[in-house]
Structures are given as structure tokens and as C-alpha cells.
PDB file of N, CA and C in Angstrom:
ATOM      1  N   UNK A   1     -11.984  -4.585  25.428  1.00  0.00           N
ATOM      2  CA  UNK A   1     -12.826  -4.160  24.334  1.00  0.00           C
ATOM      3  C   UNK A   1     -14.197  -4.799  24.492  1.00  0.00           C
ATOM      4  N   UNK A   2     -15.333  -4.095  24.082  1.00  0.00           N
ATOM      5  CA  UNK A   2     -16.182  -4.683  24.200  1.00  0.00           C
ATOM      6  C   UNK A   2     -16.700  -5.181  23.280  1.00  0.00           C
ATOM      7  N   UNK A   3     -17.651  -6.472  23.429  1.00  0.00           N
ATOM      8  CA  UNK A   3     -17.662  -7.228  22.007  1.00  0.00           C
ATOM      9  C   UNK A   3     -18.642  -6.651  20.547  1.00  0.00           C
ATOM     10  N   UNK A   4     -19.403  -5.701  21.024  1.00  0.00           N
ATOM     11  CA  UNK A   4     -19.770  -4.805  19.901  1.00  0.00           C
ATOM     12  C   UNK A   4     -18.940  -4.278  18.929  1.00  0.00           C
ATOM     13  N   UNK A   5     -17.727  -3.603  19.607  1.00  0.00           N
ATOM     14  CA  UNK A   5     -16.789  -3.183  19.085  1.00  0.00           C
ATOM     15  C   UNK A   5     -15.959  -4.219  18.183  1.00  0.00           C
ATOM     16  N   UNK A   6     -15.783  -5.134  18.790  1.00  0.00           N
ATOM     17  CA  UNK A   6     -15.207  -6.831  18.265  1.00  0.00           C
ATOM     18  C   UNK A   6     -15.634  -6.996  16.971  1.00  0.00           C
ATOM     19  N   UNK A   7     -17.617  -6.802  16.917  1.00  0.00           N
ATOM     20  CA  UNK A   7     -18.026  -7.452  15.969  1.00  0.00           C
ATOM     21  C   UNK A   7     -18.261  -6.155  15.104  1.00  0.00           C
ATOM     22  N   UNK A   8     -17.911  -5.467  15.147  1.00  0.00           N
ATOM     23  CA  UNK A   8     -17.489  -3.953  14.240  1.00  0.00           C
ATOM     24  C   UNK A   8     -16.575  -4.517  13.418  1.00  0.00           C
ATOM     25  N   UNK A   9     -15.374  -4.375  14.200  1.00  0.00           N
ATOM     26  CA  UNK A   9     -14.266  -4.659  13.640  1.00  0.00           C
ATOM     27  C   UNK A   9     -13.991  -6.222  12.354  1.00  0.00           C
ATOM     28  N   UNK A  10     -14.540  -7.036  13.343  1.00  0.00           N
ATOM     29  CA  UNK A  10     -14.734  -8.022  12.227  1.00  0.00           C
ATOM     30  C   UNK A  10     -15.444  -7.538  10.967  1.00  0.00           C
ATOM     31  N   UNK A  11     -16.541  -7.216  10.751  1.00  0.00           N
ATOM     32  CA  UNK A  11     -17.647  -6.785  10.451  1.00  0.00           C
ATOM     33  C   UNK A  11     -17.259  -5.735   9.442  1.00  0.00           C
ATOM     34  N   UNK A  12     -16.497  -4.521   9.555  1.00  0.00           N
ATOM     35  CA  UNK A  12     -15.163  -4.146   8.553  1.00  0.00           C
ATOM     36  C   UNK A  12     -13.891  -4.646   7.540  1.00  0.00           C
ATOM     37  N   UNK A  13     -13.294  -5.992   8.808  1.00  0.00           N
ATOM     38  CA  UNK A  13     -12.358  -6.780   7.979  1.00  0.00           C
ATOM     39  C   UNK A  13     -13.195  -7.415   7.040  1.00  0.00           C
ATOM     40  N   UNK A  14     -14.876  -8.040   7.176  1.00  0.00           N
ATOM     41  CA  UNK A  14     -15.275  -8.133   5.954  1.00  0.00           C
ATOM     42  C   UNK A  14     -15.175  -7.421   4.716  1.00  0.00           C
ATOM     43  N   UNK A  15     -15.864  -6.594   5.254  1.00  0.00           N
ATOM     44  CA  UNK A  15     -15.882  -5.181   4.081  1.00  0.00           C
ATOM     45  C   UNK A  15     -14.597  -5.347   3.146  1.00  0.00           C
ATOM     46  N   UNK A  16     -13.260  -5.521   3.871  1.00  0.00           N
ATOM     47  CA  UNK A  16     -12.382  -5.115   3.589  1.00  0.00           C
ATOM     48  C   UNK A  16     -12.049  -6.112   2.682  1.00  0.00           C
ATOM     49  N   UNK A  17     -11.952  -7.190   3.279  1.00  0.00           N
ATOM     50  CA  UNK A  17     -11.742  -8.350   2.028  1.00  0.00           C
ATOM     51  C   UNK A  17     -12.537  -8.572   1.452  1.00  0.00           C
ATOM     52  N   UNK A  18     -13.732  -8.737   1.289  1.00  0.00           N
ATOM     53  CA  UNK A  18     -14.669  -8.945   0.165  1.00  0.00           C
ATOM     54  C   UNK A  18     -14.963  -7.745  -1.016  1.00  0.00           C
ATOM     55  N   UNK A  19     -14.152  -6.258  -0.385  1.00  0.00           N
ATOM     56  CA  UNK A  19     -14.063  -5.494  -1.793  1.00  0.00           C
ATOM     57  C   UNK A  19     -12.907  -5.698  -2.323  1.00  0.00           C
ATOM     58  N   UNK A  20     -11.977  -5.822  -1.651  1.00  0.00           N
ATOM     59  CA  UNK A  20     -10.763  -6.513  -2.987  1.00  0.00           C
ATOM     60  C   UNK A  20     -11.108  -7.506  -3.298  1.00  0.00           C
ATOM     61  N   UNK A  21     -11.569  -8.294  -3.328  1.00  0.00           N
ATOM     62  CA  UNK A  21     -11.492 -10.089  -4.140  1.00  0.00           C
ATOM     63  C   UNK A  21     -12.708  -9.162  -4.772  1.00  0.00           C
ATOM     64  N   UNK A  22     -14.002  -8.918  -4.409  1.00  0.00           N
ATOM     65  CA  UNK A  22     -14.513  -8.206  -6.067  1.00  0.00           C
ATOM     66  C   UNK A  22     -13.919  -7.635  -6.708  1.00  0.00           C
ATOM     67  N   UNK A  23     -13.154  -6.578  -6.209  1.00  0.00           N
ATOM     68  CA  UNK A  23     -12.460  -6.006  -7.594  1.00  0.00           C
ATOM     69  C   UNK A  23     -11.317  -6.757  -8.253  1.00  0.00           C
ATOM     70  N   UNK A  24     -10.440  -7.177  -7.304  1.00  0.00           N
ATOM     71  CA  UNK A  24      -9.263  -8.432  -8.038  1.00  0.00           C
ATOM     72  C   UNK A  24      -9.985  -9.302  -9.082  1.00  0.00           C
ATOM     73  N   UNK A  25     -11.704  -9.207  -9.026  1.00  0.00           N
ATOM     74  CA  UNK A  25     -12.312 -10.468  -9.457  1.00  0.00           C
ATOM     75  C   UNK A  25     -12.494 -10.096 -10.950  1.00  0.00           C
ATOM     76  N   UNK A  26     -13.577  -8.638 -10.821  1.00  0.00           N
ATOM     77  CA  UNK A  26     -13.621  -8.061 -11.892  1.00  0.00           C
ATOM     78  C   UNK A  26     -13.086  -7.513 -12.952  1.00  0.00           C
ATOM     79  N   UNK A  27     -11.852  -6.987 -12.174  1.00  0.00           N
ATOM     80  CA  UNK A  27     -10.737  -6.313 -13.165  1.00  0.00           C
ATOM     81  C   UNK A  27      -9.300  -7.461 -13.883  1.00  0.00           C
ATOM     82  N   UNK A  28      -9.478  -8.397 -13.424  1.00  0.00           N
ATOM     83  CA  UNK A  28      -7.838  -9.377 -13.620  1.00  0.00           C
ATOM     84  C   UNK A  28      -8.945 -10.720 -13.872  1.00  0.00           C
ATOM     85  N   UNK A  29      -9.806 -11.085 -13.558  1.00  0.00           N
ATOM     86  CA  UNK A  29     -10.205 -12.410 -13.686  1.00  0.00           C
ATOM     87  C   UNK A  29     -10.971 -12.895 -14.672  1.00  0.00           C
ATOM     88  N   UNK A  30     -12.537 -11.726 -14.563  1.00  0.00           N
ATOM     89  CA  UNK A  30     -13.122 -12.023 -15.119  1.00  0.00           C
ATOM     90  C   UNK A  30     -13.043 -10.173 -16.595  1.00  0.00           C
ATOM     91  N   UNK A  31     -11.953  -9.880 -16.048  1.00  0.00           N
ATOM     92  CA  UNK A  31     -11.645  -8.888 -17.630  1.00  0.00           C
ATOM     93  C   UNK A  31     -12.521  -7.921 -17.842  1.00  0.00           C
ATOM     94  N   UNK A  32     -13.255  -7.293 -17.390  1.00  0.00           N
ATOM     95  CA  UNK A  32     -14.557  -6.458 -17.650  1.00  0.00           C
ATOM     96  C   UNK A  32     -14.370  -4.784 -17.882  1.00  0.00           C
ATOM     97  N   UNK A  33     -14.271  -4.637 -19.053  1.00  0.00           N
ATOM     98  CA  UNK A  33     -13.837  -3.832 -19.932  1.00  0.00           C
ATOM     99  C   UNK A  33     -14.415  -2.456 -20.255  1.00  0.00           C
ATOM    100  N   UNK A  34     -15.595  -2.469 -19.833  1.00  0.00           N
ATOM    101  CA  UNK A  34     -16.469  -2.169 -20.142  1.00  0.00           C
ATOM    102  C   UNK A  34     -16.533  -0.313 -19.786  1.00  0.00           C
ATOM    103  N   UNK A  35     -16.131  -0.476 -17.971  1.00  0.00           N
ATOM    104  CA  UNK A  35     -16.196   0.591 -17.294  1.00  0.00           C
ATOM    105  C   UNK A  35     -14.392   0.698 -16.596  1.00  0.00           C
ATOM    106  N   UNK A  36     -14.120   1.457 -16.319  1.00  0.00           N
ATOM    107  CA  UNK A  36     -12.836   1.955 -15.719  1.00  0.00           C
ATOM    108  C   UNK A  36     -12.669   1.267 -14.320  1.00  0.00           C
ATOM    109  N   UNK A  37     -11.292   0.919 -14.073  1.00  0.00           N
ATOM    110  CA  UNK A  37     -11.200   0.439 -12.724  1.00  0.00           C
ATOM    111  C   UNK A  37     -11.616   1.172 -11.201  1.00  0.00           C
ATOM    112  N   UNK A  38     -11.535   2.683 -11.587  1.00  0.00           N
ATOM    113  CA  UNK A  38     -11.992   3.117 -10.795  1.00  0.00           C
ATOM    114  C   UNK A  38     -13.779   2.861 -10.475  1.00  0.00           C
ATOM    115  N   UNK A  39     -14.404   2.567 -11.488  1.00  0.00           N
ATOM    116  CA  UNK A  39     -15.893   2.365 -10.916  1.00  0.00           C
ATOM    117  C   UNK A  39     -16.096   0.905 -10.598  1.00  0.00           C
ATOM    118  N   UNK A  40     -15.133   0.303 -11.118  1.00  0.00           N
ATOM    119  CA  UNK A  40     -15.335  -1.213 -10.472  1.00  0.00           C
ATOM    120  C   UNK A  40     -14.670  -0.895  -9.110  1.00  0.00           C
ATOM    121  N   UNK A  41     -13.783   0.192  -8.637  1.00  0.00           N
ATOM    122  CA  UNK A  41     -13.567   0.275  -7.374  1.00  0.00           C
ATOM    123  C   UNK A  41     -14.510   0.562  -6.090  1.00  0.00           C
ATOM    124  N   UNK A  42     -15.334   1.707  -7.056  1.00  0.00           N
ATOM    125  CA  UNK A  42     -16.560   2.103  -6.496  1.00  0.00           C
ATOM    126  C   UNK A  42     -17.640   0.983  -5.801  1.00  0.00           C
ATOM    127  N   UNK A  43     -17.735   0.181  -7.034  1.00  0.00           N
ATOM    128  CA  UNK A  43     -18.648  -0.856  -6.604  1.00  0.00           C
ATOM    129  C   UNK A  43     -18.279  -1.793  -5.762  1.00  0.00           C
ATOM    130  N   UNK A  44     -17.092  -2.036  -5.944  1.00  0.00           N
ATOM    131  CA  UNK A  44     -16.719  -2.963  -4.613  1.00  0.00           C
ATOM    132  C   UNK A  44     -16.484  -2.295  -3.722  1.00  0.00           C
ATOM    133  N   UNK A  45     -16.630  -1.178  -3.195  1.00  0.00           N
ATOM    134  CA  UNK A  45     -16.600  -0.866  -1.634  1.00  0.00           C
ATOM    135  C   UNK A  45     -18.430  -0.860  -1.555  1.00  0.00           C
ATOM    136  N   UNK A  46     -19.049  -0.405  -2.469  1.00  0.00           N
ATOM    137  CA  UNK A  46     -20.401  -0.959  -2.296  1.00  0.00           C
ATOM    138  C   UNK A  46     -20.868  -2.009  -1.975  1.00  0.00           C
ATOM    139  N   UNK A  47     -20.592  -2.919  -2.803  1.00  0.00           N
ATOM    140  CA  UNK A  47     -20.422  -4.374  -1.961  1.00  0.00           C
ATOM    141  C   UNK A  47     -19.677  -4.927  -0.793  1.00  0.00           C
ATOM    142  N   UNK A  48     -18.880  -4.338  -0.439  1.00  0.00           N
ATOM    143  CA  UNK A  48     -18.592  -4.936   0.750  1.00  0.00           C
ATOM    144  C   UNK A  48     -19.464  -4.972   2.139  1.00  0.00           C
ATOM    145  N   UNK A  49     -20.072  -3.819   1.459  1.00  0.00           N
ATOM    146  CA  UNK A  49     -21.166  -3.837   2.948  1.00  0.00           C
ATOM    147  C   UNK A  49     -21.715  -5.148   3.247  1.00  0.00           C
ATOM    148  N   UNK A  50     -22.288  -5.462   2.161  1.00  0.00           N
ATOM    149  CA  UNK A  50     -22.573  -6.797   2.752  1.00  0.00           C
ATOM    150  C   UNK A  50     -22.043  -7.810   2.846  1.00  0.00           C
ATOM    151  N   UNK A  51     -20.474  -7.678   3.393  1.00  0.00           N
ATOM    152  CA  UNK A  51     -19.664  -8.546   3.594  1.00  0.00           C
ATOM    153  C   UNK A  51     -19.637 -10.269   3.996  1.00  0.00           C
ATOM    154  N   UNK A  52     -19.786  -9.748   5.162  1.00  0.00           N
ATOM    155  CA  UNK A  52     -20.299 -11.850   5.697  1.00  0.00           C
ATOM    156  C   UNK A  52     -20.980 -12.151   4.954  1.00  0.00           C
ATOM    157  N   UNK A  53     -22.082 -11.784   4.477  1.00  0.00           N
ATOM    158  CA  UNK A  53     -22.996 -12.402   3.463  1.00  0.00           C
ATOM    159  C   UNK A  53     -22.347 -13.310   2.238  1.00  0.00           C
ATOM    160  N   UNK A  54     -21.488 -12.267   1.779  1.00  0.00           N
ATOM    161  CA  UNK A  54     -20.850 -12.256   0.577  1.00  0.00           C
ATOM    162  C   UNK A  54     -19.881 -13.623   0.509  1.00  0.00           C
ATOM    163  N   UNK A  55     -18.885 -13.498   1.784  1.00  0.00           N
ATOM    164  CA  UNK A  55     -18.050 -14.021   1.882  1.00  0.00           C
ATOM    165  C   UNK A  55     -18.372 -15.497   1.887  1.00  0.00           C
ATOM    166  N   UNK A  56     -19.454 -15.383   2.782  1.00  0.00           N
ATOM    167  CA  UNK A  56     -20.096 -17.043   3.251  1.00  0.00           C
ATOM    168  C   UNK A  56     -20.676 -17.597   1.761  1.00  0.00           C
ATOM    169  N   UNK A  57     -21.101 -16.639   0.941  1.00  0.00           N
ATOM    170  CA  UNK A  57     -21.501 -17.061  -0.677  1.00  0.00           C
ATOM    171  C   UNK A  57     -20.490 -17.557  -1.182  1.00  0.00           C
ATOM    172  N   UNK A  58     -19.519 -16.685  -1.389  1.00  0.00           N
ATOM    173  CA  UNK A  58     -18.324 -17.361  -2.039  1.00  0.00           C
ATOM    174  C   UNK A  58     -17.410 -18.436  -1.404  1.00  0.00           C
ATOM    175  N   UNK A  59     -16.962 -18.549  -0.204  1.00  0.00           N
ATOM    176  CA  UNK A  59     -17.059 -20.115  -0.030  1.00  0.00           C
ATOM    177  C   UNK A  59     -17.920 -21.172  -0.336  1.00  0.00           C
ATOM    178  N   UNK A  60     -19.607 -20.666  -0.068  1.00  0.00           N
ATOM    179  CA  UNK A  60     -19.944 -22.308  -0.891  1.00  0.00           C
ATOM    180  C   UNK A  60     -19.958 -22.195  -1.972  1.00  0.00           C
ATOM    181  N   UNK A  61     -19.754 -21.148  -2.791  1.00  0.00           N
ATOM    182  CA  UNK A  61     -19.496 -21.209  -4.428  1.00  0.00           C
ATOM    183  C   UNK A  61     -18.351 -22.267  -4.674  1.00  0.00           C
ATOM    184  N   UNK A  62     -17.312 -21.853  -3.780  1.00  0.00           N
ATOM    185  CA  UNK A  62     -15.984 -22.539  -4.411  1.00  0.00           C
ATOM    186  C   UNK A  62     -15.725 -24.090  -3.202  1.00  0.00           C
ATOM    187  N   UNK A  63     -16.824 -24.418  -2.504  1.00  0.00           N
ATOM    188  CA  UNK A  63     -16.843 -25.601  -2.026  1.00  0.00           C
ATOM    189  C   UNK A  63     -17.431 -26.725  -3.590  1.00  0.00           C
ATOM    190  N   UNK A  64     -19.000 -25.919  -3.584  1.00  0.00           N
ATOM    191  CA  UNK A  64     -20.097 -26.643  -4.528  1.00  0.00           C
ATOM    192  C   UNK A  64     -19.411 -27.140  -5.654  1.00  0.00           C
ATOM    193  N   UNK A  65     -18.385 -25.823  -6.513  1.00  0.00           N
ATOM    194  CA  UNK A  65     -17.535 -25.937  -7.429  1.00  0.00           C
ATOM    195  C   UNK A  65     -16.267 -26.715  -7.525  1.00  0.00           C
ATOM    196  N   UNK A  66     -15.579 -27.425  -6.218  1.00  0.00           N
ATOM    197  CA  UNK A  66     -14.925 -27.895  -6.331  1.00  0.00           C
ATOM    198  C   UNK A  66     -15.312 -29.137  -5.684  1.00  0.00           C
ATOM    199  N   UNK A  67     -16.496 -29.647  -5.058  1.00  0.00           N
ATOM    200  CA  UNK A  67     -16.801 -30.942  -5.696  1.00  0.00           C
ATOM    201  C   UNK A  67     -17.962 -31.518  -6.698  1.00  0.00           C
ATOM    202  N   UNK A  68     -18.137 -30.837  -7.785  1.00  0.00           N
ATOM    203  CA  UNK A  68     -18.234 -30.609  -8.928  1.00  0.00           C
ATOM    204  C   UNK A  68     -17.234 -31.205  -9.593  1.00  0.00           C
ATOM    205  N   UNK A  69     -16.157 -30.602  -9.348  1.00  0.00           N
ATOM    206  CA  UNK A  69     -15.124 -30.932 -10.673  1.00  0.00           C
ATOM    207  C   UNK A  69     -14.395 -32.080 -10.234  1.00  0.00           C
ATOM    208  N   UNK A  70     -14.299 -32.508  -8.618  1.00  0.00           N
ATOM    209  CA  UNK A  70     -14.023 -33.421  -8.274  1.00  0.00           C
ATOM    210  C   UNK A  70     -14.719 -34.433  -8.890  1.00  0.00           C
ATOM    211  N   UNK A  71     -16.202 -34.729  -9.101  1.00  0.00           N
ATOM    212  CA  UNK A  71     -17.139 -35.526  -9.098  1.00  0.00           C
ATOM    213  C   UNK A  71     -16.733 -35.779 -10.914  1.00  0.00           C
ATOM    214  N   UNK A  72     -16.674 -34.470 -11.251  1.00  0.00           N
ATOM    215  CA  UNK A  72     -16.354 -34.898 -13.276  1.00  0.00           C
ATOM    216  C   UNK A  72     -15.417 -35.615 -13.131  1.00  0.00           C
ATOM    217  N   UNK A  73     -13.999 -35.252 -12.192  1.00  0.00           N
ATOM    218  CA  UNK A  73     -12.356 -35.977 -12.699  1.00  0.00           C
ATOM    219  C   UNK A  73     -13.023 -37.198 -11.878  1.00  0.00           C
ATOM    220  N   UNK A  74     -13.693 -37.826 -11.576  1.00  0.00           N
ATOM    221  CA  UNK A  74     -13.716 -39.080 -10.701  1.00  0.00           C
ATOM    222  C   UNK A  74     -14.492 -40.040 -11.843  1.00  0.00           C
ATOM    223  N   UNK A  75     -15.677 -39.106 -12.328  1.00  0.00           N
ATOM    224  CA  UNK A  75     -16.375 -39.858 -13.337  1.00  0.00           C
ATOM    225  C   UNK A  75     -15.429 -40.251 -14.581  1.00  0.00           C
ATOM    226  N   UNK A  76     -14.790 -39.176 -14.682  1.00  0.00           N
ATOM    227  CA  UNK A  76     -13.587 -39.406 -16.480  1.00  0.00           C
ATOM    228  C   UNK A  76     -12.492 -40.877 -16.021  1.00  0.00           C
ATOM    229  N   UNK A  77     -12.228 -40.614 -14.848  1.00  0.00           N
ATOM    230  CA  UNK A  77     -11.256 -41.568 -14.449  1.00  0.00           C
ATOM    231  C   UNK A  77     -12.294 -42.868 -14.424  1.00  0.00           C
ATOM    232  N   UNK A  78     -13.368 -42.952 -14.034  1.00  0.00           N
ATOM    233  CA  UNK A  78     -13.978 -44.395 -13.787  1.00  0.00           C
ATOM    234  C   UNK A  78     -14.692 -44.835 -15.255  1.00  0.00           C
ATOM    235  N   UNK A  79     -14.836 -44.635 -16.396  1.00  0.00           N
ATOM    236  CA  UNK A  79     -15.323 -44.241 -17.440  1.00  0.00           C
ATOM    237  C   UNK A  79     -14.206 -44.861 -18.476  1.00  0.00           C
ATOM    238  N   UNK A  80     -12.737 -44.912 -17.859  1.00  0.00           N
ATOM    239  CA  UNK A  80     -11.476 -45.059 -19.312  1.00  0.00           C
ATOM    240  C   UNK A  80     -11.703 -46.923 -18.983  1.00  0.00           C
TER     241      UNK A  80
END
């Protein structure tokens, strides 16, 4: 295979996971009521295009965020 093709393919499996975890996100997490699951479906295959992008966001979201909360439970504990 050639590696164009490689980075296609990756480059899709983005797509692919970053529109379910938006929609898993929107519809079950954060509850959004507003519009039908089908157009939150819509939009997350919209978003996936910009997959890697996305993805690499939401890991440091949930790095930043979890030492954050590390840093609160460390402060509450040094504080009693």
C-alpha cells in the first residue's frame, strides 16, 4: 500500500471516531434537546472532517482537565 493511501485511511478512522464521540457527546452527555438526533448526526459527520484536529483537541482537553482536578484533590487534601 502506498502511504498516501495509509494516511487516507487513517485520516477516515479519524472522521470516524471523532463523529461518534460528538454525537455520543451531544445526545447522552451533554443532553441537547433542542434538535433531533438525526441532525446532531448530521453534524457530526460534519465535524469529523476535521478529525485529527479534533481529536488532538480533545485529548488536551481531557489531559488539562484532569490535572486540574488532580491539582484541586491535592490542594483539598493538603488544606484538612
Amino acid at each position: 500500500m502506498s502511504n498516501d493511501l495509509i494516511a487516507l485511511l487513517f485520516w477516515f478512522l479519524g472522521w470516524l471516531l471523532l463523529s461518534i464521540g460528538y454525537f455520543i457527546y451531544k445526545v447522552y452527555i451533554d443532553k441537547d434537546h433542542k434538535v433531533t438526533k438525526k441532525v446532531h448526526a448530521w453534524r457530526a459527520f460534519w465535524t469529523g472532517f476535521w478529525s485529527w484536529i479534533g481529536i488532538f483537541f480533545v485529548f488536551a482537553f481531557l489531559i488539562v482537565g484532569g490535572i486540574a482536578l488532580f491539582n484541586d484533590w491535592v490542594e483539598q487534601k493538603l488544606s484538612k
